[in-house]
C-alpha atoms as a PDB file:
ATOM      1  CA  UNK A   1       0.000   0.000   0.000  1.00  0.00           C
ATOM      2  CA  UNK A   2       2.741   2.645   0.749  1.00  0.00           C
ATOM      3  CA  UNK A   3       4.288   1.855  -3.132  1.00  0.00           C
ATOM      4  CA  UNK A   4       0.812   3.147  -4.229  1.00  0.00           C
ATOM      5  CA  UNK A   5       0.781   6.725  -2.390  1.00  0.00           C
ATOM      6  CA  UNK A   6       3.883   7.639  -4.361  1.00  0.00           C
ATOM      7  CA  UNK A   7       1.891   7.627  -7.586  1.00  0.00           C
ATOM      8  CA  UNK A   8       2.367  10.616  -9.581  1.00  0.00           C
ATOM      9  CA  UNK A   9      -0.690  12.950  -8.419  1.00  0.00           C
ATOM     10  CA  UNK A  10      -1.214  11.754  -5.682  1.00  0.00           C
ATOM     11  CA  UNK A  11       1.054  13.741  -3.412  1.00  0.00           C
ATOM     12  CA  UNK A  12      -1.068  17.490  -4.098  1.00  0.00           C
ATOM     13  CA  UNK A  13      -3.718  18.636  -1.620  1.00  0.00           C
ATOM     14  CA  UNK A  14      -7.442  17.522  -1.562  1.00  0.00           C
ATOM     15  CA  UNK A  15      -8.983  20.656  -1.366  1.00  0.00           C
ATOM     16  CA  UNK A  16      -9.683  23.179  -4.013  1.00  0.00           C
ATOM     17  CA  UNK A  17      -7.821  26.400  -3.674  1.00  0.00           C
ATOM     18  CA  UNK A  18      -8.222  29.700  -6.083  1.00  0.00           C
ATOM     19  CA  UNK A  19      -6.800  29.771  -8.970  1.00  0.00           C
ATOM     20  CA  UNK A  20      -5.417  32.351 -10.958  1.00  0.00           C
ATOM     21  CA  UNK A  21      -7.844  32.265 -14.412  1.00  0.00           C
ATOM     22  CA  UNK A  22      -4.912  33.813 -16.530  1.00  0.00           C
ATOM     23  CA  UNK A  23      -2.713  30.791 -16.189  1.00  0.00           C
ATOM     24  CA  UNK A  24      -5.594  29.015 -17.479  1.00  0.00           C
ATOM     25  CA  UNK A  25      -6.317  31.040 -19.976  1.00  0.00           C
ATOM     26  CA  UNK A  26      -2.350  31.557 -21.369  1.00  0.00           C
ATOM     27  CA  UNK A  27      -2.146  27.498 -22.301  1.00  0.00           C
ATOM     28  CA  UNK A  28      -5.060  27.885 -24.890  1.00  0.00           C
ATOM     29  CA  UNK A  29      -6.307  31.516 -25.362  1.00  0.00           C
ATOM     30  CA  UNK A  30      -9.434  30.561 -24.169  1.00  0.00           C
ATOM     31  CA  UNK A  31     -10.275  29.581 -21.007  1.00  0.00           C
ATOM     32  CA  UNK A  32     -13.566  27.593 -21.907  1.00  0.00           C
ATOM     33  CA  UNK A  33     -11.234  25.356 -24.406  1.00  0.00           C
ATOM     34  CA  UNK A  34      -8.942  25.031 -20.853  1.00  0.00           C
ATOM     35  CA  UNK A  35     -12.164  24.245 -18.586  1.00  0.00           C
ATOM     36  CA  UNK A  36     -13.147  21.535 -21.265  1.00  0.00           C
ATOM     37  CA  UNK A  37      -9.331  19.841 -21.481  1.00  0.00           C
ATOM     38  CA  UNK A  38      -9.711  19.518 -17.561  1.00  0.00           C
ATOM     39  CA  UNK A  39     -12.630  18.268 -17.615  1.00  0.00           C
ATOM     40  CA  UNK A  40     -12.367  15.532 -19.903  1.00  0.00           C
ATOM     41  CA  UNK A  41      -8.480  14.360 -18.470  1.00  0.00           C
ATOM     42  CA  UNK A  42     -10.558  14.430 -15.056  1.00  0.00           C
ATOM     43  CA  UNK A  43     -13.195  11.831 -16.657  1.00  0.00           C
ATOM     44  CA  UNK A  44     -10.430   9.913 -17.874  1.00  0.00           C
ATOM     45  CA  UNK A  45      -9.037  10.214 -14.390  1.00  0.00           C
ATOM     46  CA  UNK A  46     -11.978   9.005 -12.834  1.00  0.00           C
ATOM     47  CA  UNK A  47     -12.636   6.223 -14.769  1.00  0.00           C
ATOM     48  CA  UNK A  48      -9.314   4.783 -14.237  1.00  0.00           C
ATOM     49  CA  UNK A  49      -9.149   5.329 -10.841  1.00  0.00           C
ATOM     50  CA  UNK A  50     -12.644   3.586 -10.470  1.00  0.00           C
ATOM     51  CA  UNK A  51     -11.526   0.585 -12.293  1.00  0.00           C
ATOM     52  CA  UNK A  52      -8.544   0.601 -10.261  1.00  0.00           C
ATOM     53  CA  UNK A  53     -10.403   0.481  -7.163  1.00  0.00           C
ATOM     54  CA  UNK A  54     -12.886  -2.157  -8.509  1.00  0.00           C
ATOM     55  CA  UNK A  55     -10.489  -4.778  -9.762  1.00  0.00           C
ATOM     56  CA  UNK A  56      -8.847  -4.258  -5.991  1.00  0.00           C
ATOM     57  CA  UNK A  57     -11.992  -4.503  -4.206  1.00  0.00           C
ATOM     58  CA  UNK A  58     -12.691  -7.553  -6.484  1.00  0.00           C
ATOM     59  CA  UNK A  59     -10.217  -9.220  -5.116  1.00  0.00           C
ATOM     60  CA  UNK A  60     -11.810  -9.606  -1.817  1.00  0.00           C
ATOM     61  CA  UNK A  61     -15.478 -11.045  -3.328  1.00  0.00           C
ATOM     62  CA  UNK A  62     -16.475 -14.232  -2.659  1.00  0.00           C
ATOM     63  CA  UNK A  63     -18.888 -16.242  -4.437  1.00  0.00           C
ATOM     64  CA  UNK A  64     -21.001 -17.040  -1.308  1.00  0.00           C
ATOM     65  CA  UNK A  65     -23.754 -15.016   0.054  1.00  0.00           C
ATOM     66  CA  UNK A  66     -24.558 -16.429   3.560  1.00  0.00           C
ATOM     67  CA  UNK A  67     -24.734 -14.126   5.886  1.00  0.00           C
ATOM     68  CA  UNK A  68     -22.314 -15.876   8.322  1.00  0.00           C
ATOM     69  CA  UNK A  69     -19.405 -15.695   5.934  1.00  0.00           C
ATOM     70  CA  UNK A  70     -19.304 -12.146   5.462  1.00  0.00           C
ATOM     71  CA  UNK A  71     -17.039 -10.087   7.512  1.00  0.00           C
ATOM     72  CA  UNK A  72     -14.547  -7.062   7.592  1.00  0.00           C
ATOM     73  CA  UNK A  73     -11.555  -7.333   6.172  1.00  0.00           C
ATOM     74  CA  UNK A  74      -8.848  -4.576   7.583  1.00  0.00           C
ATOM     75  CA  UNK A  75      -7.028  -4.359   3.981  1.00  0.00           C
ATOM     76  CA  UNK A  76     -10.141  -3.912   2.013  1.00  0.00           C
ATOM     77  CA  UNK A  77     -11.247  -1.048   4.396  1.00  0.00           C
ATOM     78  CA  UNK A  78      -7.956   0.353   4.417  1.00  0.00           C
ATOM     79  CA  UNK A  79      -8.065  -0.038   0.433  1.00  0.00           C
ATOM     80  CA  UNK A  80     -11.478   2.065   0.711  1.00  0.00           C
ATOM     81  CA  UNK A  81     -10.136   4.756   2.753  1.00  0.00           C
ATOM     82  CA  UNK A  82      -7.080   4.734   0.476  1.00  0.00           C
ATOM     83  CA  UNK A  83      -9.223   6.328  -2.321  1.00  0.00           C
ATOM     84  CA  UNK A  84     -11.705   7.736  -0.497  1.00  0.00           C
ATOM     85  CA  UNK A  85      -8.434  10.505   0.807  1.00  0.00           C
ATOM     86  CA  UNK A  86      -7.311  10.956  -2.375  1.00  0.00           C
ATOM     87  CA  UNK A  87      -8.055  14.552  -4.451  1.00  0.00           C
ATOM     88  CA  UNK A  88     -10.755  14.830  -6.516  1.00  0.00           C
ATOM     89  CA  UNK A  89      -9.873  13.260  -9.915  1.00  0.00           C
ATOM     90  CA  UNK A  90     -10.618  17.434 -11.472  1.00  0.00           C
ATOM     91  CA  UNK A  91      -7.718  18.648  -9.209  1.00  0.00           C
ATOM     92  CA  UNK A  92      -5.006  15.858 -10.051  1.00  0.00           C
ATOM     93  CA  UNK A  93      -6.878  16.986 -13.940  1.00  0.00           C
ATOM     94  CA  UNK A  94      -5.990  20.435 -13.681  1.00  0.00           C
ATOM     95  CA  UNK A  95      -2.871  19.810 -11.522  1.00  0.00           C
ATOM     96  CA  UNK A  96      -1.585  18.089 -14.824  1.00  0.00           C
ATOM     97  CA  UNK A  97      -2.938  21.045 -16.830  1.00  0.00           C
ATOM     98  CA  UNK A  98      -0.930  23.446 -15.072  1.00  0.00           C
ATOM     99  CA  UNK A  99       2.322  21.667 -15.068  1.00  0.00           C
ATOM    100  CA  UNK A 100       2.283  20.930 -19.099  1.00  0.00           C
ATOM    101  CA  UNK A 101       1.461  16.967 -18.345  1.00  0.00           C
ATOM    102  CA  UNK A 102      -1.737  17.014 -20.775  1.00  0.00           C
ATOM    103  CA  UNK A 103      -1.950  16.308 -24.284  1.00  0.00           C
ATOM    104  CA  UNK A 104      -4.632  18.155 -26.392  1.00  0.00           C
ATOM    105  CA  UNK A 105      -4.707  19.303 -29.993  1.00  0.00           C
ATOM    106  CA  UNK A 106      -7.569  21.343 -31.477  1.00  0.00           C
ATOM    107  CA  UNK A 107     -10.017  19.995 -33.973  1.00  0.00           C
ATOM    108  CA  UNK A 108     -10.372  22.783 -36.085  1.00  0.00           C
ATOM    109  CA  UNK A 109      -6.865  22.688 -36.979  1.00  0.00           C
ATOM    110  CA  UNK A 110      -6.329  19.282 -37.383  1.00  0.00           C
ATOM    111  CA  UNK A 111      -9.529  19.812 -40.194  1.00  0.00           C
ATOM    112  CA  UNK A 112      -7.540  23.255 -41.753  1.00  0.00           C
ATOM    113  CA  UNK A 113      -4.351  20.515 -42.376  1.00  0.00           C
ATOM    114  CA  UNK A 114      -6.420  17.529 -43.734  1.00  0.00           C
ATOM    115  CA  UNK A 115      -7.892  19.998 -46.431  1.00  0.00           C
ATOM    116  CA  UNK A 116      -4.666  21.249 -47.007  1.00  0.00           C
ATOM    117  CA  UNK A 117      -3.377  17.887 -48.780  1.00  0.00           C
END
């Protein structure tokens, strides 16, 4: 469990904090186009970090459902609270924005050089 607290991202604060909007707006001119780019990277985020936390969980399922053989298991709580302390997947999203970590191209001009050929 400790390997996994050293994941990149992982190490910046949970709580929002103000940011300045002309940082945002200097990677893209636009600071709608920057809203957008964090918010999908912070769906992609999400996602994995909910299949992460499934296929872990899964670990711990059992195929039986009496009622006698279920019972708490210190690793998968631990597991739980793991994730549950981690930063919303939008501020590890724009935490990557802001330090150049994304990848995004524009549409439009991916259209403009298709044309062009």
């Amino acid at each position: 469990m400790a390997n996994s607290k050293k994941k990149k991202g992982y190490s910046i604060s949970p709580f929002a904090q103000a940011r300045n909007m002309d940082s945002l707006t200097k990677k893209t001119g636009n600071v709608y186009e920057s809203i957008v780019i964090v918010s999908r990277r912070s769906n992609q985020i999400g996602m994995a970090l909910k299949e992460e936390l499934h296929a872990k969980l899964n670990e711990f399922a059992s195929n039986t459902d009496s009622l006698e053989e279920i019972h708490e298991n210190k690793e998968q709580i631990e597991i739980s609270k793991f994730y549950e302390r981690m930063p919303h997947p939008t501020l590890l999203a724009l935490e990557e924005f802001m330090n150049d970590e994304v990848y995004f191209r524009k549409a439009d001009e991916e259209k403009k050089a298709y044309r062009k050929k």
